[in-house]
Protein backbone atom coordinates (compact mmCIF):
# COMPACT_ATOMS: atom_id res chain seq x y z
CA UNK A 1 59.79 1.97 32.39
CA UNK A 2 60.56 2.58 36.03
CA UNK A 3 60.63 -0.53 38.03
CA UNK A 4 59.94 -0.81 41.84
CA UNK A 5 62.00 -1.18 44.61
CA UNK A 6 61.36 -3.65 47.11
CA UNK A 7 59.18 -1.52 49.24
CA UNK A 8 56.95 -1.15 46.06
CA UNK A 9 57.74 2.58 45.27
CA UNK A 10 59.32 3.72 42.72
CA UNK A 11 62.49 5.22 42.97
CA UNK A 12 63.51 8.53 42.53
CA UNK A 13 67.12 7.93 40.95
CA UNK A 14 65.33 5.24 38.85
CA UNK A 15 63.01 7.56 37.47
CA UNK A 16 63.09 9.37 34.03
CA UNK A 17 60.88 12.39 33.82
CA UNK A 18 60.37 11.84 30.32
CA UNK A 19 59.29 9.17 30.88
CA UNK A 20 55.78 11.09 32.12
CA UNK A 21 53.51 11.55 28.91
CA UNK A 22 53.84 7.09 28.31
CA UNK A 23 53.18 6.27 31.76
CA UNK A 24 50.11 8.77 31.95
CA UNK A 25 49.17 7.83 28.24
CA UNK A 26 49.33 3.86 29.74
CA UNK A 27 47.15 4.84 32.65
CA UNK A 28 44.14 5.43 30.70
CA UNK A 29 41.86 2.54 29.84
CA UNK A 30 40.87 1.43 27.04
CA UNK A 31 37.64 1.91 25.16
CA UNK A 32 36.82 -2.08 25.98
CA UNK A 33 38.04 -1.82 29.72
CA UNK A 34 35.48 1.33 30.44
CA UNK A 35 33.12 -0.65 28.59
CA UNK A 36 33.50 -3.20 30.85
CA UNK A 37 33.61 -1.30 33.74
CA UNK A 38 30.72 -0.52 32.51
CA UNK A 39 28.60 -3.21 32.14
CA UNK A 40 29.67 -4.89 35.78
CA UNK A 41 28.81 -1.54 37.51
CA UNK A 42 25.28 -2.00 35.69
CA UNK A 43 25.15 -5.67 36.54
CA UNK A 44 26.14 -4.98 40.23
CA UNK A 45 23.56 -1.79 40.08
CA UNK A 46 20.41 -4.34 38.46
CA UNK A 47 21.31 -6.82 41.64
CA UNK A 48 21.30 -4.29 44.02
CA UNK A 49 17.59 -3.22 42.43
CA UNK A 50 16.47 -6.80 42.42
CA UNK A 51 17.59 -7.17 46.49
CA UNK A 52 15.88 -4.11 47.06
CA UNK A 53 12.55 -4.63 45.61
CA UNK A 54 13.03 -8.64 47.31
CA UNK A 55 13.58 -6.84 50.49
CA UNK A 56 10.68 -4.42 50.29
CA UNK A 57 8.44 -6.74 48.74
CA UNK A 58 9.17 -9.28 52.18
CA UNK A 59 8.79 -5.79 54.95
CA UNK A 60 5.19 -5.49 53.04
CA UNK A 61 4.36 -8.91 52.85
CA UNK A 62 5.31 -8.63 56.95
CA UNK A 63 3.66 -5.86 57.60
CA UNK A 64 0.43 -7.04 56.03
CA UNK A 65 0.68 -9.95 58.14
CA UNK A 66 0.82 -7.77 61.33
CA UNK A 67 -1.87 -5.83 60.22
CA UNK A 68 -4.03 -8.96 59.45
CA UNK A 69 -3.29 -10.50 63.01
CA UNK A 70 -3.72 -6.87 64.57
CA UNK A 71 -7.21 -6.65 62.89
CA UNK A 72 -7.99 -10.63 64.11
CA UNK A 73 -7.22 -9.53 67.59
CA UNK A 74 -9.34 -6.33 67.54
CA UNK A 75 -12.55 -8.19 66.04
CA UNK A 76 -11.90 -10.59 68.24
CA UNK A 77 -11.19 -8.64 71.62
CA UNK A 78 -14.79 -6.65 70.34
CA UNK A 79 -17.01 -9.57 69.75
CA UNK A 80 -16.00 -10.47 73.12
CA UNK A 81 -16.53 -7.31 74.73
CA UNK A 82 -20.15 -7.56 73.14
CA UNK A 83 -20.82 -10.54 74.49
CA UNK A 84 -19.91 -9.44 77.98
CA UNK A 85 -21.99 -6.23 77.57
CA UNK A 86 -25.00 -8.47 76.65
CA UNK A 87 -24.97 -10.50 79.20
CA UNK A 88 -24.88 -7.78 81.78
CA UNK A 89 -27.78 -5.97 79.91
CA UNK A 90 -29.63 -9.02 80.79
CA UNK A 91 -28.60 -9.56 84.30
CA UNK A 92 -29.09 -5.62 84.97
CA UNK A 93 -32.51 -6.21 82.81
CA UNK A 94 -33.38 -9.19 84.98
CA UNK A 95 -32.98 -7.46 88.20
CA UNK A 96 -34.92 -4.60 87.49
CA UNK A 97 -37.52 -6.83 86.31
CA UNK A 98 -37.26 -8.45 89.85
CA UNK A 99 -37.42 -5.01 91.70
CA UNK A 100 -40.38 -3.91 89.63
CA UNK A 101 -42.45 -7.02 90.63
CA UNK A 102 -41.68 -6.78 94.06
């Protein structure tokens, strides 16, 4: 076989052009390495899965929270608005009481 030069190419003059068809036929994996080639590109492809569902599962876990304190703050800011309402009814009911008895 063809070794490399220091550079890390292989050399021209060194190089035996029958000696093609065994370096091509020793370039092709074996049944066991595409099998494992494989199975890690399945392993790597189930951990990507499980990060993506953890990640989508934590967005709608925060987005339910900001929809929880959004809904707080709306009941809130509207029982308060009632209550300010009321109490002018009254004072608006209590002065035209007073005009009326005048």
């Amino acid at each position: 076989l063809p070794q490399p030069s220091a550079n890390g190419r292989i050399e021209s003059q060194n190089f035996d052009n029958s000696q093609i068809p065994d370096l091509l036929e020793n370039s092709k994996p074996s049944p066991a390495e595409i099998e494992e080639r494989r199975l890690r590109r399945l392993a790597r492809n189930r951990e990507s899965a499980r990060l993506s569902r953890r990640r989508k599962k934590e967005g709608l876990e925060t987005l339910s929270q900001v929809v929880k304190k959004l809904s707080d703050d709306f009941c809130k800011a509207r029982r308060e608005h009632i209550m300010e309402m009321e109490e002018k009814l009254k004072t608006l009911k209590y002065i035209m009481i007073c005009k009326l008895q005048e």
